[in-house]
C-alpha atoms as a PDB file:
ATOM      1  CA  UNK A   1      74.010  87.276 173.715  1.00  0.00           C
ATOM      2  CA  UNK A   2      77.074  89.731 173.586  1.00  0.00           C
ATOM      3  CA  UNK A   3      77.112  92.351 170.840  1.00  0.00           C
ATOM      4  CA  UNK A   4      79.986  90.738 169.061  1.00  0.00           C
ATOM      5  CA  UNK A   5      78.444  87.407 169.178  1.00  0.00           C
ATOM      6  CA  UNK A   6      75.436  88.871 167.296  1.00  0.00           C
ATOM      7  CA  UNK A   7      78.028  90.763 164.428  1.00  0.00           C
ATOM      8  CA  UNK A   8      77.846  86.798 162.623  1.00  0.00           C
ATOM      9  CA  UNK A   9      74.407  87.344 161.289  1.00  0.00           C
ATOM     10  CA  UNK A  10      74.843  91.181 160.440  1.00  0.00           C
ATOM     11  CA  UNK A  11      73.871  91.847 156.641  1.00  0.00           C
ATOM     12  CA  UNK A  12      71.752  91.843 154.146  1.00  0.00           C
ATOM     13  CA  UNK A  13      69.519  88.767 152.958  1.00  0.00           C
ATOM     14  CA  UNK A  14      68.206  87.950 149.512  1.00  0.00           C
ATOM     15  CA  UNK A  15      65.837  85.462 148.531  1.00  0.00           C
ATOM     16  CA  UNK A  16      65.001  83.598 145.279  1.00  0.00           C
ATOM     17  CA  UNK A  17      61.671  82.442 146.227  1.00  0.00           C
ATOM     18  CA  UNK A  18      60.170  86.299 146.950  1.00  0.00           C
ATOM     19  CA  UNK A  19      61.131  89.883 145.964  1.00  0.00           C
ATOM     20  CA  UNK A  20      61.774  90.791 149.339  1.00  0.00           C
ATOM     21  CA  UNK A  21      65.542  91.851 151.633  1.00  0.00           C
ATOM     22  CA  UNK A  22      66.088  91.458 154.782  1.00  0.00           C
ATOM     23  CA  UNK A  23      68.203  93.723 156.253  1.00  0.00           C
ATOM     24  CA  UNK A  24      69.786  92.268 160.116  1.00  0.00           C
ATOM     25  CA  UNK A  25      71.634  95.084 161.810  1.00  0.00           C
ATOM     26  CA  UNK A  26      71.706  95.278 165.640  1.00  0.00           C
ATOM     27  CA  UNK A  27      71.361  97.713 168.607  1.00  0.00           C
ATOM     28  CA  UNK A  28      73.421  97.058 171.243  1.00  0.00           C
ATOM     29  CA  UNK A  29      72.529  93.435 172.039  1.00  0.00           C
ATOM     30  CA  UNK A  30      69.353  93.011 170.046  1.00  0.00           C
ATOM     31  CA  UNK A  31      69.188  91.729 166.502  1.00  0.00           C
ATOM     32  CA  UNK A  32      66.869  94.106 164.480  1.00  0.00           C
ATOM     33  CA  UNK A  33      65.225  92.587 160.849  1.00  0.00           C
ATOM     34  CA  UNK A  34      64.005  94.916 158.679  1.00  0.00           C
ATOM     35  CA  UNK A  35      62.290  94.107 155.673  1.00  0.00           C
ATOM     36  CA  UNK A  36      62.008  96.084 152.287  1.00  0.00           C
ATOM     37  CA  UNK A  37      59.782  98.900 152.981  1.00  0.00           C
ATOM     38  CA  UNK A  38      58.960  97.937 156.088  1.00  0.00           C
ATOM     39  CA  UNK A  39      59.521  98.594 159.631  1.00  0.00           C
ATOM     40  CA  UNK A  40      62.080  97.598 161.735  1.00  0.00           C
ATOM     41  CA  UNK A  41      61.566  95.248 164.542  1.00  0.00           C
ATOM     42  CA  UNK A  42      63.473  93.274 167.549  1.00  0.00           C
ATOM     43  CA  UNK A  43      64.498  89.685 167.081  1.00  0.00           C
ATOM     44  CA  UNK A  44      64.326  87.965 170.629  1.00  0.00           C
ATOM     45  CA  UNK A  45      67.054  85.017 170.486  1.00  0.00           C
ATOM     46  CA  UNK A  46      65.207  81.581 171.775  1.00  0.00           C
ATOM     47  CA  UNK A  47      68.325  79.592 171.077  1.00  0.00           C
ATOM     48  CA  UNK A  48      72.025  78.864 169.082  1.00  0.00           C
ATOM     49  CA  UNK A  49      71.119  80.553 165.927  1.00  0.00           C
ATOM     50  CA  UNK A  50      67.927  81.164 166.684  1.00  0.00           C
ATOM     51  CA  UNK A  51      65.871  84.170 166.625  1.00  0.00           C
ATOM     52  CA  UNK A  52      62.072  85.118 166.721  1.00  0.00           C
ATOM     53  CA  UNK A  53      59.537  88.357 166.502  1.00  0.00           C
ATOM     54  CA  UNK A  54      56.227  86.877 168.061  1.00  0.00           C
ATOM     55  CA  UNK A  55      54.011  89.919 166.567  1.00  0.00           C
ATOM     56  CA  UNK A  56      54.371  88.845 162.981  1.00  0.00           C
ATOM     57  CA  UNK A  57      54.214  85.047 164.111  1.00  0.00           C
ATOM     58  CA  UNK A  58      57.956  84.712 162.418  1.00  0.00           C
ATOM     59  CA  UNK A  59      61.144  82.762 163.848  1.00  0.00           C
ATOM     60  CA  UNK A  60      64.361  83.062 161.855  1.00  0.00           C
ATOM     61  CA  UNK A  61      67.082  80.549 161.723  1.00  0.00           C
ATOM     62  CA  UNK A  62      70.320  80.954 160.948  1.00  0.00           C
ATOM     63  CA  UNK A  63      73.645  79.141 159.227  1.00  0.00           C
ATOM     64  CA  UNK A  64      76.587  81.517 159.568  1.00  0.00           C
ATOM     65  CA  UNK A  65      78.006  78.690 158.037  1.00  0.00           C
ATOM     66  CA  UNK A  66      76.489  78.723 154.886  1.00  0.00           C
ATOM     67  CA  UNK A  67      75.810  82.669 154.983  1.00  0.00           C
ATOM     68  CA  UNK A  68      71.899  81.414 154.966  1.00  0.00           C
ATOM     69  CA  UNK A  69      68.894  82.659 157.066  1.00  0.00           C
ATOM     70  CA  UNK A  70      65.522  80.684 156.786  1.00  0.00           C
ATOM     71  CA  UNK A  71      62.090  82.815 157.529  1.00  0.00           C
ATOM     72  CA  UNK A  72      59.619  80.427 158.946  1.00  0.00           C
ATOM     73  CA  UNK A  73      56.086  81.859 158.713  1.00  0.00           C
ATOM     74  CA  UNK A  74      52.448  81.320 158.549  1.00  0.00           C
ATOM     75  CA  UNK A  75      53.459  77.553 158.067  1.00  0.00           C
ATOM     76  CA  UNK A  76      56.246  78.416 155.294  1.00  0.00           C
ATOM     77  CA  UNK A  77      59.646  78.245 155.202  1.00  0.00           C
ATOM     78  CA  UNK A  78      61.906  80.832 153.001  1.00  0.00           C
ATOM     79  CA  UNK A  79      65.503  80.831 152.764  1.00  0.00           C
ATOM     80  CA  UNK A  80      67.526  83.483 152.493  1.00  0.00           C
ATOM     81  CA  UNK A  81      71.341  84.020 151.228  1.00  0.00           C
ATOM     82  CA  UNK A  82      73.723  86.820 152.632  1.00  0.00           C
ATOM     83  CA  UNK A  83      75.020  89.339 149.906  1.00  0.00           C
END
């Protein structure tokens, strides 16, 4: 993916269900998550609005749409608004 194509998901992501951001920011053409307090990692893009980081078992799914992000991990799904 171009840089500009990945500027869509840029932001910061709240959720109701746990205290937790995520912050998306990118480098170059890699999406980087970073969570409150936590470190930053690569998102690797496996297809249209899709993203995963296979070290923490997590794939991310977007709606640019909607301004929504869903966390799918350890067999749970969160969702996630854009501030």
């Amino acid at each position: 993916m171009t840089s500009e194509e990945l500027d869509k998901y840029l932001g910061v992501y709240v959720s109701k269900q746990i205290p937790l951001k995520i912050t998306i920011t990118k480098n170059a053409n890699t999406l980087i998550a970073q969570g409150t307090g936590q470190p930053a990692f690569p998102l690797e893009a496996t297809g249209k609005d899709k993203f995963k980081f296979d070290k923490a078992g997590a794939k991310f799914g977007f709606n640019p749409t909607d301004k929504t992000m869903i966390l799918f991990q350890g067999g749970g799904q969160i969702e996630f608004t854009k501030e």
